[in-house]
C-alpha atoms as a PDB file:
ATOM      1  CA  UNK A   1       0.000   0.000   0.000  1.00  0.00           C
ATOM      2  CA  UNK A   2       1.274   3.352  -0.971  1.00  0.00           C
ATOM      3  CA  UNK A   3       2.447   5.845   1.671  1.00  0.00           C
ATOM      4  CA  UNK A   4       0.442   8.467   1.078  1.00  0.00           C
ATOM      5  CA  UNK A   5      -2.799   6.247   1.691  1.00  0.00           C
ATOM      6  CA  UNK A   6      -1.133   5.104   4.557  1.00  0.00           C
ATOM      7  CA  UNK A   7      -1.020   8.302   5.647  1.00  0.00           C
ATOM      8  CA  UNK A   8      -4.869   9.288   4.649  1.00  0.00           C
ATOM      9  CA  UNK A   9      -6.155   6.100   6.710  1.00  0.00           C
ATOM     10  CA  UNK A  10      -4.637   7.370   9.596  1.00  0.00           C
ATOM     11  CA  UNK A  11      -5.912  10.699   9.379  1.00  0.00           C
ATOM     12  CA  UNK A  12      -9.482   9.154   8.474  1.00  0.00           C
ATOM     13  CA  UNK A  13      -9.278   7.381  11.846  1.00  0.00           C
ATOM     14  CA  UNK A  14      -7.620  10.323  13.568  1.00  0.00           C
ATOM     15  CA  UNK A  15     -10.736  11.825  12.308  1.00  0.00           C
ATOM     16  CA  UNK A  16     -13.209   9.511  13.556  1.00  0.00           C
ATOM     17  CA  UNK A  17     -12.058   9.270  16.671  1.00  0.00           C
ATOM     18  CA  UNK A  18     -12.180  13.138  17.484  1.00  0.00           C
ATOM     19  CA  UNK A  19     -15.804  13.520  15.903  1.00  0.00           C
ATOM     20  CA  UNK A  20     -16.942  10.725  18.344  1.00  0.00           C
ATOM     21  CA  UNK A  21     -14.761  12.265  21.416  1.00  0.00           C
ATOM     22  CA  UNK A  22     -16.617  15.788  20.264  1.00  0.00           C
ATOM     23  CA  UNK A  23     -20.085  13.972  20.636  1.00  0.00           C
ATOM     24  CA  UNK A  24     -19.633  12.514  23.801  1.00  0.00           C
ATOM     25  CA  UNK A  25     -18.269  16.104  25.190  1.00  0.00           C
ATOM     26  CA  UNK A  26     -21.564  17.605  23.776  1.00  0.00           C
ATOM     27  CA  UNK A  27     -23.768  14.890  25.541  1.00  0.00           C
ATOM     28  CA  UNK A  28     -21.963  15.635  28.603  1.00  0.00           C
ATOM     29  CA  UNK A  29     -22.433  19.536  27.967  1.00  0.00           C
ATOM     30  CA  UNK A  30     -25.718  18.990  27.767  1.00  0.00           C
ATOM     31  CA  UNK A  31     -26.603  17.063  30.687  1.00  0.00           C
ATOM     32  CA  UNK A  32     -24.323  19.376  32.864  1.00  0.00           C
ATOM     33  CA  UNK A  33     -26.876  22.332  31.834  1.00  0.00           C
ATOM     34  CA  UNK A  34     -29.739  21.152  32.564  1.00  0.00           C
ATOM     35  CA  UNK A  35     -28.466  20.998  36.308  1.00  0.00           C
ATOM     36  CA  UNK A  36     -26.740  24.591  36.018  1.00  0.00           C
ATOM     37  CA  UNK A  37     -28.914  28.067  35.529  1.00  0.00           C
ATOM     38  CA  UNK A  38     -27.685  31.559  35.719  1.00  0.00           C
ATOM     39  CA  UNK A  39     -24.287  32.872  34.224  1.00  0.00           C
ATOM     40  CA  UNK A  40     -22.710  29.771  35.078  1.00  0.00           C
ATOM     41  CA  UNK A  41     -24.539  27.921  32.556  1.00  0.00           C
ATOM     42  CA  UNK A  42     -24.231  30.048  30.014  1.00  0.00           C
ATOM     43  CA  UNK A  43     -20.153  30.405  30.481  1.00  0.00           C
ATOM     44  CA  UNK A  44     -19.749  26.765  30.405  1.00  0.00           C
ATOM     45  CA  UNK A  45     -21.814  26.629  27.668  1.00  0.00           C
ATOM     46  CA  UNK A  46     -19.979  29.414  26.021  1.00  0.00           C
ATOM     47  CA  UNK A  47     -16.620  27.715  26.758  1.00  0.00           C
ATOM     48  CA  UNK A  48     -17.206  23.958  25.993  1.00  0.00           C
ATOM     49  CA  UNK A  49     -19.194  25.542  22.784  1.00  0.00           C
ATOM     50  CA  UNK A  50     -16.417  26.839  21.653  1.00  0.00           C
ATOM     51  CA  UNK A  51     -13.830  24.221  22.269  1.00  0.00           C
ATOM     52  CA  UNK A  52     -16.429  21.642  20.519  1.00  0.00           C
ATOM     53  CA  UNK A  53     -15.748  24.351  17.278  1.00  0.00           C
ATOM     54  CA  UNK A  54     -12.355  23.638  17.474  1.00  0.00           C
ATOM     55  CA  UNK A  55     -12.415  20.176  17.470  1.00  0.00           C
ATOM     56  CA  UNK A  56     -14.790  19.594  14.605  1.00  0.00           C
ATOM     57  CA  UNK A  57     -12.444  22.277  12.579  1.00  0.00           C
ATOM     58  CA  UNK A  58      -9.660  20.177  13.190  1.00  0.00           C
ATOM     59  CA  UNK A  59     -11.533  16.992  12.295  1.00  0.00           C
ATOM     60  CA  UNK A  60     -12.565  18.679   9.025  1.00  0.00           C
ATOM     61  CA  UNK A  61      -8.471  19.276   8.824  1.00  0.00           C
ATOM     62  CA  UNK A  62      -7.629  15.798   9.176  1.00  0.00           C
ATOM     63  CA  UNK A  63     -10.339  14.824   6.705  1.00  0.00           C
ATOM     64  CA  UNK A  64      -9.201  17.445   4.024  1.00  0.00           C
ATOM     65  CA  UNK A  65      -5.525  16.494   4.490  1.00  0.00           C
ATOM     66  CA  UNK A  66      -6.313  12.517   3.903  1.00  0.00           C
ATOM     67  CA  UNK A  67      -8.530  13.223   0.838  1.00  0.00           C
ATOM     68  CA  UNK A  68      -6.002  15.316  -0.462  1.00  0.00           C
ATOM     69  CA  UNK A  69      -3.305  12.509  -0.044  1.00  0.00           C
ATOM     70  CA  UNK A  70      -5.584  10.065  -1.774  1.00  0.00           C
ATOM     71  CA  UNK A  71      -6.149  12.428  -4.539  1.00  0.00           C
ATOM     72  CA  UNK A  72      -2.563  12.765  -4.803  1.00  0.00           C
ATOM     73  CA  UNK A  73      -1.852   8.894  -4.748  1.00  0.00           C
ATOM     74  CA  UNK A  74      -4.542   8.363  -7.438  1.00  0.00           C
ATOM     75  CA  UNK A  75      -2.663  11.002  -9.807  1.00  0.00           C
ATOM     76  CA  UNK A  76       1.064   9.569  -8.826  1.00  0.00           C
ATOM     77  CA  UNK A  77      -0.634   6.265  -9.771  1.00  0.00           C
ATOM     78  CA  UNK A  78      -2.311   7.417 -12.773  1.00  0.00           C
ATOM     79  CA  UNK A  79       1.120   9.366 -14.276  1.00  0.00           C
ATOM     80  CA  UNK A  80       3.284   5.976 -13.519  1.00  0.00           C
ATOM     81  CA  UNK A  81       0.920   4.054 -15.278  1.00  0.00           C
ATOM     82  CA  UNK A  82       1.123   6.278 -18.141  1.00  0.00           C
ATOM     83  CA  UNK A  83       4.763   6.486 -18.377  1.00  0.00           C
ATOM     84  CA  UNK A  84       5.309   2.330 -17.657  1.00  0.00           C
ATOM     85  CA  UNK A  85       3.365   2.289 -20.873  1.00  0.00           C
ATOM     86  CA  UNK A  86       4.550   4.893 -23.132  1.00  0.00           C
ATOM     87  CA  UNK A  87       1.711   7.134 -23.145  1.00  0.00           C
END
């Protein structure tokens, strides 16, 4: 198997993983506020909000990054075929 799928795999799973992390951290959020009120809840909220952003950016960064890797497999692929067979 080519490095750069190699590569893209692990930044699928890398991927996966974090979205799923991010979903348990938003069940959690929102459990936790239904037992806050006040400016307390709405910090947290604030706070864990914006820290679930951040992960499901950088999820959508791992995901770009290993698509772009396969893309650039399929063409290094494609160019070595070409040139194996005189095109």
């Amino acid at each position: 198997m080519p490095r750069p799928i190699r590569i893209a795999l692990t930044l699928f799973a890398s991927s996966t993983i974090l979205v799923l992390l991010i979903r348990q951290r938003a069940i959690k959020l929102q459990n936790d506020l239904q037992s806050l009120t006040g400016e307390l809840a709405e910090e947290v909220a604030r706070e864990e909000s914006q820290m679930i952003a951040y992960g499901l950016i950088l999820a959508g960064l791992l995901a770009v990054g290993g698509f772009t890797l396969v893309i650039i497999s399929m063409v290094k692929s494609r160019r070595k075929a070409l040139n194996d067979h005189g095109g």
